[in-house]
C-alpha atoms as a PDB file:
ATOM      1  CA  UNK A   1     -10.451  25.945   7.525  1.00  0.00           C
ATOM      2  CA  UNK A   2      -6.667  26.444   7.664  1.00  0.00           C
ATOM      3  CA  UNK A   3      -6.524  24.492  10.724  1.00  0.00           C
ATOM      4  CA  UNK A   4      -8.531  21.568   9.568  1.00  0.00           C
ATOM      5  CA  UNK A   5      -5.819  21.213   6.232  1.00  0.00           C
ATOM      6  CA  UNK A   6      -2.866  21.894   8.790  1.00  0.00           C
ATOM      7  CA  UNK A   7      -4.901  18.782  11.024  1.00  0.00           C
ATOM      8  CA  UNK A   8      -5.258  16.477   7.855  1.00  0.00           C
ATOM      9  CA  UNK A   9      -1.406  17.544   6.650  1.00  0.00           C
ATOM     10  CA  UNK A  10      -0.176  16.416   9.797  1.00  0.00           C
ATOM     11  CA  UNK A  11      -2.347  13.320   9.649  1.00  0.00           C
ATOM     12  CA  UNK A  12      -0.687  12.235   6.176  1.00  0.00           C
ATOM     13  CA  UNK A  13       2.528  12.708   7.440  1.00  0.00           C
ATOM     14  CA  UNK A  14       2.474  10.717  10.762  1.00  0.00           C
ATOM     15  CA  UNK A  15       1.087   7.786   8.397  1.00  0.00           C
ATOM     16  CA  UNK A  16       4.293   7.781   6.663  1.00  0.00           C
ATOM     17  CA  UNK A  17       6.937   7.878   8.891  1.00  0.00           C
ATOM     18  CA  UNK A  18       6.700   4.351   9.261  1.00  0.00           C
ATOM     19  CA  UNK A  19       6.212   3.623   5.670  1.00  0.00           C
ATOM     20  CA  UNK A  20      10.135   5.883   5.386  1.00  0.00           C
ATOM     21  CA  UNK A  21      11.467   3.403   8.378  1.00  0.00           C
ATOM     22  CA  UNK A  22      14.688   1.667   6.850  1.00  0.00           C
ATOM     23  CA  UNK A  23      14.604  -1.620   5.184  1.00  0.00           C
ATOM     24  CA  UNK A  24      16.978  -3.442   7.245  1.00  0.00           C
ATOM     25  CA  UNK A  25      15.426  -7.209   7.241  1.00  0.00           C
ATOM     26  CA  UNK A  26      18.139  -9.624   5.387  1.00  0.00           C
ATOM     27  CA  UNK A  27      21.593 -10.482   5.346  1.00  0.00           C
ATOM     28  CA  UNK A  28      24.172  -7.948   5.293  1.00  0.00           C
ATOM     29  CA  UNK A  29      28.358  -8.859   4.580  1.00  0.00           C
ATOM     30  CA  UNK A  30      31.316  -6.810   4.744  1.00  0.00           C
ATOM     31  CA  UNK A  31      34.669  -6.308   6.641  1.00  0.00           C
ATOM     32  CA  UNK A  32      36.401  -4.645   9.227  1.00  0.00           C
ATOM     33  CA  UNK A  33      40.165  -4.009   8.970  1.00  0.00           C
ATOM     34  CA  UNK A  34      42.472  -4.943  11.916  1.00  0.00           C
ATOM     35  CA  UNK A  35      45.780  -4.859  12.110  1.00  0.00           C
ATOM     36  CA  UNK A  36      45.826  -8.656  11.279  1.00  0.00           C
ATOM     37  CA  UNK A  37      43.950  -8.061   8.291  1.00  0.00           C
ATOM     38  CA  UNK A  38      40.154  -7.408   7.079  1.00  0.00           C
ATOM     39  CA  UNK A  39      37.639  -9.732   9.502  1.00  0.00           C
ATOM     40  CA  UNK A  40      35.073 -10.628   7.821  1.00  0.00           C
ATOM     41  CA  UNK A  41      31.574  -9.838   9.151  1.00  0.00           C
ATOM     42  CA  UNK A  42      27.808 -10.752   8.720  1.00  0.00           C
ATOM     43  CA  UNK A  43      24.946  -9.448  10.187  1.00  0.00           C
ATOM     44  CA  UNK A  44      21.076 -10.857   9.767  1.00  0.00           C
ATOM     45  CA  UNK A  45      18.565  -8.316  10.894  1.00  0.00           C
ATOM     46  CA  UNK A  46      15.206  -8.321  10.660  1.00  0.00           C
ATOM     47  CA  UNK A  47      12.925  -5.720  11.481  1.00  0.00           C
ATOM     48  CA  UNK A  48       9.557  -5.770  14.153  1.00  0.00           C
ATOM     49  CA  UNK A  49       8.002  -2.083  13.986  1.00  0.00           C
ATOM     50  CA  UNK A  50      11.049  -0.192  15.602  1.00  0.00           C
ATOM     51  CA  UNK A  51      12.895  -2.724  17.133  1.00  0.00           C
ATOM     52  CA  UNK A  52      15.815  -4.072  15.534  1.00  0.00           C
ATOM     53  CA  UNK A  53      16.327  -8.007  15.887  1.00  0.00           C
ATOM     54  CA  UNK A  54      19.353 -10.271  14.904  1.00  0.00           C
ATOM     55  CA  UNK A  55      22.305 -11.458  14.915  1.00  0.00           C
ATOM     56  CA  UNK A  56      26.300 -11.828  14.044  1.00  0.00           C
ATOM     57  CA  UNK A  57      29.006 -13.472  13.794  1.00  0.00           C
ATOM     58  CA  UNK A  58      31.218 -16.079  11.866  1.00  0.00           C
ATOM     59  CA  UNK A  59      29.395 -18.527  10.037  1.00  0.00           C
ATOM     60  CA  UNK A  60      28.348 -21.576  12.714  1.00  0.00           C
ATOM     61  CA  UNK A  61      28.490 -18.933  15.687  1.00  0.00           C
ATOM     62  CA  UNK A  62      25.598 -16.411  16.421  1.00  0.00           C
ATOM     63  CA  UNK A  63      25.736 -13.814  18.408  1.00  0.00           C
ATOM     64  CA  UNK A  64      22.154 -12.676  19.113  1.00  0.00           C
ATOM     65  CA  UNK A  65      22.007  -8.278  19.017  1.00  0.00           C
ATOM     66  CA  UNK A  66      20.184  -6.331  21.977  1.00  0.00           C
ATOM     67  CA  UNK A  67      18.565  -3.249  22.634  1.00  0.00           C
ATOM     68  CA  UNK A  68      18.463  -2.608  18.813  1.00  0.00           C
ATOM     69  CA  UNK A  69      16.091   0.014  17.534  1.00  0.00           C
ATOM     70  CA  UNK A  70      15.330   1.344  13.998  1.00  0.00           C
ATOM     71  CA  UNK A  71      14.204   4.846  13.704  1.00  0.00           C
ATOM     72  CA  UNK A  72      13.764   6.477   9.940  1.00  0.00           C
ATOM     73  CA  UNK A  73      17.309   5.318   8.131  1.00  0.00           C
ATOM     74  CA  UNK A  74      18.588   5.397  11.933  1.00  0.00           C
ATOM     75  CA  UNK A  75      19.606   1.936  13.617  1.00  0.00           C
ATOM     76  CA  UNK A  76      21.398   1.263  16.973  1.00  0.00           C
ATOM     77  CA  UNK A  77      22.108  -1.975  19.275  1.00  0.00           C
ATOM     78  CA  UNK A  78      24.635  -3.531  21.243  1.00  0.00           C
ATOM     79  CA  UNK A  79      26.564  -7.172  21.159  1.00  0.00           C
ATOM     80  CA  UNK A  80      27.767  -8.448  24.017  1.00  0.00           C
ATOM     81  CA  UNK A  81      31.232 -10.011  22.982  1.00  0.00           C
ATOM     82  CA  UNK A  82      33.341 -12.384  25.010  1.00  0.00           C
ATOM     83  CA  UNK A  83      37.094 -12.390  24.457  1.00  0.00           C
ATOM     84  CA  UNK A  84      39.034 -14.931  26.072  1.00  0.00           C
ATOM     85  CA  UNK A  85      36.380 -14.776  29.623  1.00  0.00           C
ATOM     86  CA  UNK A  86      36.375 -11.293  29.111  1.00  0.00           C
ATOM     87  CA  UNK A  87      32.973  -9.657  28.461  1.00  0.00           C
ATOM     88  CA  UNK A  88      32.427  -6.673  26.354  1.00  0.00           C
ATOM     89  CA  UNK A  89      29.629  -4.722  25.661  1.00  0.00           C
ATOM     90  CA  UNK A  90      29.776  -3.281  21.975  1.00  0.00           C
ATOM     91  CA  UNK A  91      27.100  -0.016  21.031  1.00  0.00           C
ATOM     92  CA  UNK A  92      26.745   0.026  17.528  1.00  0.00           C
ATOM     93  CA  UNK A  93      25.118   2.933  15.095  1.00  0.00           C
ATOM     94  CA  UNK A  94      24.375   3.069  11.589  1.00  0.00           C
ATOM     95  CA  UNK A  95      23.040   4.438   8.757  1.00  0.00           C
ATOM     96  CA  UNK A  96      20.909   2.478   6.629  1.00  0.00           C
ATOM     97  CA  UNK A  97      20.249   2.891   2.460  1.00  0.00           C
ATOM     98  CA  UNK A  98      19.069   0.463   0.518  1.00  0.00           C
ATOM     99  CA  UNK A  99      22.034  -1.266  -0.354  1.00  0.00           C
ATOM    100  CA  UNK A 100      24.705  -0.758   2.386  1.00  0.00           C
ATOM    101  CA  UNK A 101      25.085   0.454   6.419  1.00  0.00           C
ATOM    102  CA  UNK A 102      27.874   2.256   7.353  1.00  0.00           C
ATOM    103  CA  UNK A 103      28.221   1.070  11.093  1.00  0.00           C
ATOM    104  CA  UNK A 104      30.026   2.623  14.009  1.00  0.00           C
ATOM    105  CA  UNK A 105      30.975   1.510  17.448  1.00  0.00           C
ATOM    106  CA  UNK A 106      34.368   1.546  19.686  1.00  0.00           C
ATOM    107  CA  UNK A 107      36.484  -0.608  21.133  1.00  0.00           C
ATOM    108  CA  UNK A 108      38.318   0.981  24.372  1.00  0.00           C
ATOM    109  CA  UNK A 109      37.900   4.239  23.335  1.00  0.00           C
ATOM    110  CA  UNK A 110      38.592   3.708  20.150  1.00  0.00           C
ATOM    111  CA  UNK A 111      35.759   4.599  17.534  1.00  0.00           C
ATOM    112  CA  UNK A 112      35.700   1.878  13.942  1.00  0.00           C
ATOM    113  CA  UNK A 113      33.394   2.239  11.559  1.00  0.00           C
ATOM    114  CA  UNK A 114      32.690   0.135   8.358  1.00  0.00           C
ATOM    115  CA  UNK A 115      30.508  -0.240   5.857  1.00  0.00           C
ATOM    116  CA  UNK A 116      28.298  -3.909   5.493  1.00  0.00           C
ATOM    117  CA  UNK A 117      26.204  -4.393   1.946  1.00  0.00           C
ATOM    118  CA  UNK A 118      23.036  -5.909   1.362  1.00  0.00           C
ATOM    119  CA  UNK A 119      23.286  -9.974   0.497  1.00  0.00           C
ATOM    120  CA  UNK A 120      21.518 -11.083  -2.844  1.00  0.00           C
END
């Protein structure tokens, strides 16, 4: 009997992971700070079982995200940037709740992070 309600616990609980995956589909806006100033940034994700889709980048230019994967409030990808014929490959993680991500990467070496908010 005990293993039959450990069986049916375990059940219930696989059902819902997905149903606790983060809601990342939208637009999302912040900022990162530079030593020219805060560059503004946008990201539009949207969500396909646990694969992350989008993109970023300035309004007019779109800069499509790869590899991106959502796993409970978990998200990662990568942008491949060009700077001046100079490609660079940036890995991004975050943390997603329902109104903000707090992002991560490096450039170099050199770890950033910054938060983006949810779009109304």
């Amino acid at each position: 009997m005990k293993f039959r309600t450990a069986v049916w616990m375990l059940g219930l609980l696989l059902l819902a992971v997905p149903a606790m995956a983060a809601d990342v589909d939208g637009k999302w806006t912040g900022s990162v700070d530079t030593p020219n100033g805060p560059f503004p940034v946008i990201f539009v994700f949207k969500a396909d079982g646990s694969t992350l889709n989008g993109t970023t980048g300035p309004t007019g230019v779109e800069v499509p995200i790869k590899k991106g994967k959502i796993e409970g409030n978990q998200i990662s990808f990568d942008l491949d940037v060009d700077f001046g014929g100079m490609s660079f490959t940036f890995a991004y993680t975050g943390v997603v709740s329902p109104t903000e991500i707090k992002l991560r990467s490096d450039f170099m070496g050199m770890p950033f992070e910054y938060v983006v908010k949810k779009a109304s």
